[in-house]
N, C-alpha and C. Protein backbone atom coordinates (compact mmCIF):
# COMPACT_ATOMS: atom_id res chain seq x y z
N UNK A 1 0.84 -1.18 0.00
CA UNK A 1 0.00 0.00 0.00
C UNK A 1 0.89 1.24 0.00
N UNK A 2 0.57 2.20 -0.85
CA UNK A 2 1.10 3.28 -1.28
C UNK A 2 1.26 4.17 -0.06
N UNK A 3 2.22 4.68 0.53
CA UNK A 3 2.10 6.21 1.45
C UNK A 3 1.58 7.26 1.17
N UNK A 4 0.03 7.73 2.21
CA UNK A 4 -0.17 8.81 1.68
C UNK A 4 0.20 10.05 2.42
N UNK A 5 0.59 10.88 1.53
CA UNK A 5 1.52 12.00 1.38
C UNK A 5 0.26 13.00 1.99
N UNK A 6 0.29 13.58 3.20
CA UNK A 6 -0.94 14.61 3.40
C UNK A 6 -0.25 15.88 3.40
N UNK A 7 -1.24 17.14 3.34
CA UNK A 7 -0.76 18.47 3.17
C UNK A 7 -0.26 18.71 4.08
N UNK A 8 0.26 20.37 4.29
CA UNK A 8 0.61 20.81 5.29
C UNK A 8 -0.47 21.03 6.36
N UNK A 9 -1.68 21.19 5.77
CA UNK A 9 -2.99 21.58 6.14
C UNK A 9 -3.71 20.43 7.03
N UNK A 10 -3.62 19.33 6.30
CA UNK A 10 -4.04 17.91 6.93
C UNK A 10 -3.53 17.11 7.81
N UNK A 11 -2.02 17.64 7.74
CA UNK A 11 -0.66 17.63 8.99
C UNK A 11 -1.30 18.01 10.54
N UNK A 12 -1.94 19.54 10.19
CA UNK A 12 -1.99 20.17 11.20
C UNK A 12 -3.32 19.87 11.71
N UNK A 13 -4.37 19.37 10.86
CA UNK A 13 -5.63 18.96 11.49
C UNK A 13 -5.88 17.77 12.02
N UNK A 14 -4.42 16.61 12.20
CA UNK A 14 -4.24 15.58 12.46
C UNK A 14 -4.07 15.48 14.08
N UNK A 15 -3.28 16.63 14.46
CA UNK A 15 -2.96 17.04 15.54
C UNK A 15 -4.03 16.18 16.86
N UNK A 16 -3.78 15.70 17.88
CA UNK A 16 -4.49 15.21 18.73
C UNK A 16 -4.88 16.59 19.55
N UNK A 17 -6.33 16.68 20.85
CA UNK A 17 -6.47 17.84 21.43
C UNK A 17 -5.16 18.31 22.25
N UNK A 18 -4.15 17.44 22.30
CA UNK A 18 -2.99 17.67 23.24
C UNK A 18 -1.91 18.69 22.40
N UNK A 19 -1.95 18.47 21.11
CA UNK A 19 -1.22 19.24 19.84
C UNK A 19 -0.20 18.17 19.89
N UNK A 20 -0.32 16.91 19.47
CA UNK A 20 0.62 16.13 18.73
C UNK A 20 0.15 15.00 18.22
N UNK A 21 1.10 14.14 17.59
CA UNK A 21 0.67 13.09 16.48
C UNK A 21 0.30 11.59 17.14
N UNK A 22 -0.64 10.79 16.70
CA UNK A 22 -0.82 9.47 17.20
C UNK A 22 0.70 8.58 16.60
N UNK A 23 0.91 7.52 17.46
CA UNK A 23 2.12 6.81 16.55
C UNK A 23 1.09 5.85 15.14
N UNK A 24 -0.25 5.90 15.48
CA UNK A 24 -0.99 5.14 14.28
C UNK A 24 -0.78 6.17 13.02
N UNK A 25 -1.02 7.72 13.07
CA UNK A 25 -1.43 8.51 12.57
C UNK A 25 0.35 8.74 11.32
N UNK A 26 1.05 8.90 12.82
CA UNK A 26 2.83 8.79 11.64
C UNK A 26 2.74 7.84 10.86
N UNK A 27 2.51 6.57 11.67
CA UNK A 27 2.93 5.34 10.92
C UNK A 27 2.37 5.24 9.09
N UNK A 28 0.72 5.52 9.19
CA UNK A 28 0.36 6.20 8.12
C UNK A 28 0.81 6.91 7.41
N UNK A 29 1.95 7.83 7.31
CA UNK A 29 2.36 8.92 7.03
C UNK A 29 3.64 8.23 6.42
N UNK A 30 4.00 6.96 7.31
CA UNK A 30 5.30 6.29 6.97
C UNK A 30 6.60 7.36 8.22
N UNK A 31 6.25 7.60 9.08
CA UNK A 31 7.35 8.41 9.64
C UNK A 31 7.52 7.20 10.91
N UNK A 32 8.72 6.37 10.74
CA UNK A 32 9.24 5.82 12.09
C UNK A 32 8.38 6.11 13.62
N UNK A 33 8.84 5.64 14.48
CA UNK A 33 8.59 5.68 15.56
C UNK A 33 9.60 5.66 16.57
N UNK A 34 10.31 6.51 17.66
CA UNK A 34 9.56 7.72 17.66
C UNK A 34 10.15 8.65 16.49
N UNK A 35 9.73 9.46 16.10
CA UNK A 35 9.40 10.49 15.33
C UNK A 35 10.89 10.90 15.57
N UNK A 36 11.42 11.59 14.17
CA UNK A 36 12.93 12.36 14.27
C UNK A 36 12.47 13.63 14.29
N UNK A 37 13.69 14.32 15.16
CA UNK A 37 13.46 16.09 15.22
C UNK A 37 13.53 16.13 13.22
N UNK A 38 12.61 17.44 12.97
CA UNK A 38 12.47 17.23 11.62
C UNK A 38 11.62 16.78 10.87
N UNK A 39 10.95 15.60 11.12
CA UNK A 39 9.86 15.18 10.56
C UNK A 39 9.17 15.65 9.59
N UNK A 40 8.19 16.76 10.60
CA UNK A 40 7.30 17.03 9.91
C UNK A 40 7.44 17.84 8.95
N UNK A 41 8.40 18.90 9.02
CA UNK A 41 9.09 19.77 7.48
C UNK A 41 9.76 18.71 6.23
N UNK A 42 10.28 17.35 6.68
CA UNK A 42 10.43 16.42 6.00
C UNK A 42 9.40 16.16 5.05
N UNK A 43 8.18 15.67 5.99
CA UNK A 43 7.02 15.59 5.04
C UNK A 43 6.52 16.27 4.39
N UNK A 44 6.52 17.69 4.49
CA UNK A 44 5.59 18.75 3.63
C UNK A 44 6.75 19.04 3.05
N UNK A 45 8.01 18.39 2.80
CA UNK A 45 9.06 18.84 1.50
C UNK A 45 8.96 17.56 0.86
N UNK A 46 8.23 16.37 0.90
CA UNK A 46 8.05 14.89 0.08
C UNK A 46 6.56 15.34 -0.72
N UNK A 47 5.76 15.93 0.27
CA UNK A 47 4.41 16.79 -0.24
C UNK A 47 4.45 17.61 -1.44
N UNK A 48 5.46 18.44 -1.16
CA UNK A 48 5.28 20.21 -1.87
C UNK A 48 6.02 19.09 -3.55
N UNK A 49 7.14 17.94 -3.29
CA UNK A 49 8.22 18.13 -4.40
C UNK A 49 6.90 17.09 -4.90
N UNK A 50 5.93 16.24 -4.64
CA UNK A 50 5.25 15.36 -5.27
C UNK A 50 4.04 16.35 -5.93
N UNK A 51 3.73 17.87 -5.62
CA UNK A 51 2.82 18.27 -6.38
C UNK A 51 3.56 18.84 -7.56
N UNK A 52 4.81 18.97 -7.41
CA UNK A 52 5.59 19.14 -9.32
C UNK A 52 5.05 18.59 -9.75
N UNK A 53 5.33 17.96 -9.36
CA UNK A 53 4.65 16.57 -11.04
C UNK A 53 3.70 15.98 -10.69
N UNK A 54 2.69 16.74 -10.36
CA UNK A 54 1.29 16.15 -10.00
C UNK A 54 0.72 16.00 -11.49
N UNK A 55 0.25 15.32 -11.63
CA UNK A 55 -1.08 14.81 -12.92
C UNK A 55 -2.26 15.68 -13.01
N UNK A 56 -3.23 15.47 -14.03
CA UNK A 56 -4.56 16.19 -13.40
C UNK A 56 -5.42 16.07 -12.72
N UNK A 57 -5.96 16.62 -11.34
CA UNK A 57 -6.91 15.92 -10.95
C UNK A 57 -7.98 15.42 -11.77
N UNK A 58 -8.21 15.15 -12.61
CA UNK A 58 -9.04 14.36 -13.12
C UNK A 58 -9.33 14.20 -14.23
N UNK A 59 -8.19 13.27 -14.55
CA UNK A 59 -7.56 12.82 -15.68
C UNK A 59 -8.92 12.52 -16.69
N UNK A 60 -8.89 12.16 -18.31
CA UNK A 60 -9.64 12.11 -18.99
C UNK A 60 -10.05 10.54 -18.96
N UNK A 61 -10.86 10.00 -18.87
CA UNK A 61 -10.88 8.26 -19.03
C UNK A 61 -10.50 7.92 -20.32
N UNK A 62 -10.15 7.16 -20.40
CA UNK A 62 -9.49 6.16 -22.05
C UNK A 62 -10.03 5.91 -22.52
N UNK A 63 -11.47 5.05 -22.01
CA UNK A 63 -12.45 4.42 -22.81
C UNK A 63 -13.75 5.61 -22.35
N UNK A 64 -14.87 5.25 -23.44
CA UNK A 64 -16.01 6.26 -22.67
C UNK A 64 -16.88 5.32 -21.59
N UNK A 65 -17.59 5.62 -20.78
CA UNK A 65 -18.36 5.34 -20.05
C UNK A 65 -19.16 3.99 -20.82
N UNK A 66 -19.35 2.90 -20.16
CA UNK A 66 -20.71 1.90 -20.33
C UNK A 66 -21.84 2.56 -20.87
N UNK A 67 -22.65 1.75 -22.43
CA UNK A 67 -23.46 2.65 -22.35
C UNK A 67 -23.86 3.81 -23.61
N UNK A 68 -22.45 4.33 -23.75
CA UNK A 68 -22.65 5.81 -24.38
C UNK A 68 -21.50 5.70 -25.92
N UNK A 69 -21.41 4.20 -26.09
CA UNK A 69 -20.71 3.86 -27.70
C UNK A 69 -22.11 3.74 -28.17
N UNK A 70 -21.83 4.85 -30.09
CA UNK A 70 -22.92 4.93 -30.13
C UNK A 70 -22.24 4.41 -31.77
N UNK A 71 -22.56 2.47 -32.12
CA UNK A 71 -22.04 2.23 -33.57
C UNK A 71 -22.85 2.39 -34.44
N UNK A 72 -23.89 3.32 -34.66
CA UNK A 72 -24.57 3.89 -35.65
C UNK A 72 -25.31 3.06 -36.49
């Protein structure tokens, strides 16, 4: 299963009411246990360099939809 890469935004809304991270919540994230000083600027620099070359959100499909081939 792929690591997902969350924002800086989704970083910070992850936060427990105490203001820090579950070890379930890193592990998700793929960040060791315990956590290195660093981390989290780690991650929102694996974040920021993976939206370079982000794709489109919503790419064109290949084939058309079920349905809507129309062989005349």
């Amino acid at each position: 299963m792929p690591v997902l890469l969350p924002s800086p935004e989704e970083i910070e809304a992850a936060k427990t009411p105490k203001g820090a991270w579950t070890r379930a919540q890193l592990a998700e994230w793929g960040i060791p246990w315990p956590p290195e000083k660093g981390w989290k600027e780690a991650l929102v620099a694996r974040w920021e360099s993976a939206q370079q070359g982000q794709a489109p959100t919503t790419p064109a499909p290949s084939t058309p939809p079920p349905g809507t081939l129309d062989f005349g």
